[in-house]
Protein backbone atom coordinates (compact mmCIF):
# COMPACT_ATOMS: atom_id res chain seq x y z
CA UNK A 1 175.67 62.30 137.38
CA UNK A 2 174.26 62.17 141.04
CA UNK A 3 174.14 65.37 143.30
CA UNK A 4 173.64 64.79 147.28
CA UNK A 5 172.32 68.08 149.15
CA UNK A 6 169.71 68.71 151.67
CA UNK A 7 166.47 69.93 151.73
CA UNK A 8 165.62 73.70 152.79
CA UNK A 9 162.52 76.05 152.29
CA UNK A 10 160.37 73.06 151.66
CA UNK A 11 156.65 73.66 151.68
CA UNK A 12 154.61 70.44 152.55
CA UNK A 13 151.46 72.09 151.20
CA UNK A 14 152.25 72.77 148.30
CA UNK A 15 154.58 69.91 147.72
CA UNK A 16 158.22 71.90 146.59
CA UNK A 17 161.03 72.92 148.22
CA UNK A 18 164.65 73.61 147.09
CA UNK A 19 167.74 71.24 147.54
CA UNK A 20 170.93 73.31 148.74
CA UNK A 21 174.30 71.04 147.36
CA UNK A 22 176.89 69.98 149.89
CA UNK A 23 179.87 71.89 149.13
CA UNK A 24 178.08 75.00 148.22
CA UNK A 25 176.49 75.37 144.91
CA UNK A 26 173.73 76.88 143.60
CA UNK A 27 170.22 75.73 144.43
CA UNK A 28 167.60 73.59 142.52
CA UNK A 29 164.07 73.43 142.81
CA UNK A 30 162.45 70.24 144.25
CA UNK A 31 158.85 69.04 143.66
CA UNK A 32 157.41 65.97 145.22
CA UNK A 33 156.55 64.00 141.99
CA UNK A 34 160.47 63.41 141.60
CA UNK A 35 160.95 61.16 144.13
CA UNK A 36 161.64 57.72 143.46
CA UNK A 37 159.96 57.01 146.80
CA UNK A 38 156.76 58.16 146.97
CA UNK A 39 156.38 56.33 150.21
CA UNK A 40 157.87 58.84 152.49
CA UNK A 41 157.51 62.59 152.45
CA UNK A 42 159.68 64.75 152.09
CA UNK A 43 160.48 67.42 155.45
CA UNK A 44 163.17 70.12 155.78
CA UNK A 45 166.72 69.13 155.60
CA UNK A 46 166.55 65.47 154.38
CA UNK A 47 169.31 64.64 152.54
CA UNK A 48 168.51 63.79 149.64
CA UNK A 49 170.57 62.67 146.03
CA UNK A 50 169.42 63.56 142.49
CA UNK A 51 170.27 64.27 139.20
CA UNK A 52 169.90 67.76 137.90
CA UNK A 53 167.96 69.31 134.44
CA UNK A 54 167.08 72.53 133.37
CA UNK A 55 163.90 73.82 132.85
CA UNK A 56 162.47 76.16 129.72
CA UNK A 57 164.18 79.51 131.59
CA UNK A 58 166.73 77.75 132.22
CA UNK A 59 166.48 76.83 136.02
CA UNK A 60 167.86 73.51 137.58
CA UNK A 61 165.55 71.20 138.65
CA UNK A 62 166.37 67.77 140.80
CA UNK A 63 165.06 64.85 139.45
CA UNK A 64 164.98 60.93 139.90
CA UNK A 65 165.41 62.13 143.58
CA UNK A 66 166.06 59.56 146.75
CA UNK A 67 166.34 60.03 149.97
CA UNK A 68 169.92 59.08 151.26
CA UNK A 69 169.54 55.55 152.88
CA UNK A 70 166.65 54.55 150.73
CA UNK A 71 166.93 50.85 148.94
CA UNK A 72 167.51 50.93 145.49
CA UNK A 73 164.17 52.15 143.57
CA UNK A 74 163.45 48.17 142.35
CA UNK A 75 164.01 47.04 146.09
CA UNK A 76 161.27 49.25 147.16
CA UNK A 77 157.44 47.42 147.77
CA UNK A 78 155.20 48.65 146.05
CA UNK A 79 153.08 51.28 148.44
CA UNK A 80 149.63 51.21 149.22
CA UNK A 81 148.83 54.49 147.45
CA UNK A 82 146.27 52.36 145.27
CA UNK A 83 144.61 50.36 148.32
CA UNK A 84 142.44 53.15 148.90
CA UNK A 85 141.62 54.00 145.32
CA UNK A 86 140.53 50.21 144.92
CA UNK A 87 138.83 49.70 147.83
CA UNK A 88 136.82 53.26 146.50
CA UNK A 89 135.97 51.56 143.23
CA UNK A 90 134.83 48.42 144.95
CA UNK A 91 132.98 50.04 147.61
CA UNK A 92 130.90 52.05 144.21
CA UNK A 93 130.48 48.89 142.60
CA UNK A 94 128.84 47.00 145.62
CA UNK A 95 126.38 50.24 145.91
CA UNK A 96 125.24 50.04 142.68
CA UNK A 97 124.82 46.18 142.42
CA UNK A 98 122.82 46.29 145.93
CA UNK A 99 120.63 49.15 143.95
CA UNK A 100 120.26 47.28 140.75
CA UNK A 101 119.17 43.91 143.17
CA UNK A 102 116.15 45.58 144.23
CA UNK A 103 117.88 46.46 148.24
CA UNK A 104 118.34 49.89 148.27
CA UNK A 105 117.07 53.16 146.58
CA UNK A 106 118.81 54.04 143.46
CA UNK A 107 118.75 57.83 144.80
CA UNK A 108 121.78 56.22 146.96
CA UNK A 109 124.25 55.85 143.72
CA UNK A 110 123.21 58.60 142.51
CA UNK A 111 124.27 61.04 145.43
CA UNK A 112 127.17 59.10 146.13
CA UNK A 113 128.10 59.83 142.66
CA UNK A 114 127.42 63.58 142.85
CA UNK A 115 128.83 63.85 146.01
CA UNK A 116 131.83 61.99 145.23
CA UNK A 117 132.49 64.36 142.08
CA UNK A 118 131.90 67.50 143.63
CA UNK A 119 134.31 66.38 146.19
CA UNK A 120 137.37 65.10 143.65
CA UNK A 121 136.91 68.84 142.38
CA UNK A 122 137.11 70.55 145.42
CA UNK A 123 140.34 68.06 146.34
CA UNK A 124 141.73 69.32 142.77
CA UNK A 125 140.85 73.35 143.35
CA UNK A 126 142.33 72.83 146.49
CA UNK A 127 145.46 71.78 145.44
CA UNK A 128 146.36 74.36 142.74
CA UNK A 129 145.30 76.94 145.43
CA UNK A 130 147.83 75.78 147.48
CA UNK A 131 150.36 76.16 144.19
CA UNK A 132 149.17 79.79 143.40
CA UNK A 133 148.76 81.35 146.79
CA UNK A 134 145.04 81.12 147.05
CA UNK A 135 142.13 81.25 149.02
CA UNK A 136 142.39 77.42 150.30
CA UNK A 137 139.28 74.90 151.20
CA UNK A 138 139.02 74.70 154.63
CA UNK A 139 139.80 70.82 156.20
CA UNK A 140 136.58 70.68 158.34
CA UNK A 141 134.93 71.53 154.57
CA UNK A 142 137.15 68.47 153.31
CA UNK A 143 135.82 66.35 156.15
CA UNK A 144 131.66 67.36 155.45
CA UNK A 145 132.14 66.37 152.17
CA UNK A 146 133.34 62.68 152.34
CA UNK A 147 131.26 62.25 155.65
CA UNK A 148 128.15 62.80 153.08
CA UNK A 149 129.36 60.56 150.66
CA UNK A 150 132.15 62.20 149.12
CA UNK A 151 135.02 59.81 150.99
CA UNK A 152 135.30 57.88 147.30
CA UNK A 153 136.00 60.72 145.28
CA UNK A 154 138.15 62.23 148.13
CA UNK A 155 140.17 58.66 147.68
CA UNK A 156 140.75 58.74 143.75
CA UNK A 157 141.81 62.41 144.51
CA UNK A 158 144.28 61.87 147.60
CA UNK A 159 146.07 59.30 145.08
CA UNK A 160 146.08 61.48 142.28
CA UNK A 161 146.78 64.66 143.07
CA UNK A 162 148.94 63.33 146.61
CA UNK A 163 146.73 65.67 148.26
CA UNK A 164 146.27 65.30 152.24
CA UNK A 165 147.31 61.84 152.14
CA UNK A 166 150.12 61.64 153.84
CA UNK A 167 148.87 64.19 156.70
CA UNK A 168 148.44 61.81 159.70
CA UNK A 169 145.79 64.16 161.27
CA UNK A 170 143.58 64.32 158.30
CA UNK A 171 144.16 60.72 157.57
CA UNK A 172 142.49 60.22 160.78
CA UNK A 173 139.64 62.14 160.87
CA UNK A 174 139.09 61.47 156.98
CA UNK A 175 138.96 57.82 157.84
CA UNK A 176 136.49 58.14 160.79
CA UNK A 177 134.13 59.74 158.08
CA UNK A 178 134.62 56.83 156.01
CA UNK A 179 133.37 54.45 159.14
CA UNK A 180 130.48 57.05 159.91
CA UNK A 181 128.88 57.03 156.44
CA UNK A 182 129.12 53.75 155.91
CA UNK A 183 127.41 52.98 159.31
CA UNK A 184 124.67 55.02 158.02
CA UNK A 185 124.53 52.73 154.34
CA UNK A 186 124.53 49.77 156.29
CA UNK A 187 121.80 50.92 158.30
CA UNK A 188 119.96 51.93 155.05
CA UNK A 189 120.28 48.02 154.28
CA UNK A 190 118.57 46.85 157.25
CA UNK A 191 114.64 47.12 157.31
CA UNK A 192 114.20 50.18 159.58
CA UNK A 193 116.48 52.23 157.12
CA UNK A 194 114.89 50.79 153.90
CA UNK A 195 111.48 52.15 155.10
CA UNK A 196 112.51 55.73 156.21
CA UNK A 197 114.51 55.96 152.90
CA UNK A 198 111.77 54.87 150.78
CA UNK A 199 109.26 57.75 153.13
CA UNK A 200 111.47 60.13 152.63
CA UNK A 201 112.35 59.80 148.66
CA UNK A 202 108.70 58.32 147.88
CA UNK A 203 106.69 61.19 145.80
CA UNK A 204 103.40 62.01 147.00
């Protein structure tokens, strides 16, 4: 059976809120992963539908959840939550075949890979923070790490753990680091970059 209700106390960070019924009722609890539209985020008072379930203590809990005017769930396109997460696996592979080739350093992989790890677990820390209450990571700290090389791992991340991704703001600055460090690999490509990379990883 299919409840309609709005929306209230919902927390965009954290990605939960609570769905009052129409007609009065008692409350549910509302978490992002149970919308059938992933598309669209959720903001206070949508109205929503759903079906309800109880948790272990016993708590109800919306599920299968659409927003009220939403096509049917197999009339929906399929979003572009993975475009990013492809074009981050693509954009890996092309550094590490230009490396193997012989045209740049193979210290570039390798940071890109440690940068790019370090930043998925900061994205991950951050988001259970934002569950528990805790100190958070700061966005400008978010923004530092994909501008160094971090943007892939910050991609996989964004899609996995729907974390900052559907902030417009971010999204824009988070992209602009994108375009900035790879300006600076394609400069690394031409001959000018080649030789300062190769002075300035070279051992005495």
């Amino acid at each position: 059976m299919r409840y309609q209700g709005r929306i209230t106390n919902w927390n965009d960070d954290k990605g939960f809120g609570f769905v009052t019924p129409n007609g009065g009722g008692e409350k549910a609890f509302v978490h992002i992963k149970a919308f059938l539209n992933s598309r669209r985020r959720p903001t206070e008072s949508d109205l929503i539908t759903y079906e309800l379930a109880a948790d272990q203590q016993h708590r109800l809990q919306a599920g299968n959840i659409k927003f009220v005017g939403d096509p049917t769930p197999s009339s929906v396109p399929a979003g572009n939550k993975s475009v990013g997460a492809i074009f981050a696996t693509l954009f890996c592979c092309f550094v590490v075949t230009v490396s193997v080739i012989g045209k740049l350093s193979f210290v570039v992989p390798l940071l890109y890979a440690l940068a790019s790890t370090t930043t998925f677990m900061v994205y991950a820390f951050d988001k259970a923070a934002a569950f528990q209450n805790r100190w958070r990571t700061s966005e400008n700290t978010l923004h530092l790490l994909g501008l160094i090389g971090g943007w892939p791992g910050a991609l996989v991340a964004q899609k996995i753990f729907y974390h900052k991704s559907k902030k417009e703001v971010f999204q824009s600055k988070f992209w602009i680091t994108v375009f900035l460090n790879c300006s600076v690999l394609a400069w690394l490509l031409t001959e000018t970059g080649a030789s300062f990379l190769y002075e300035i990883t070279s051992i005495p």
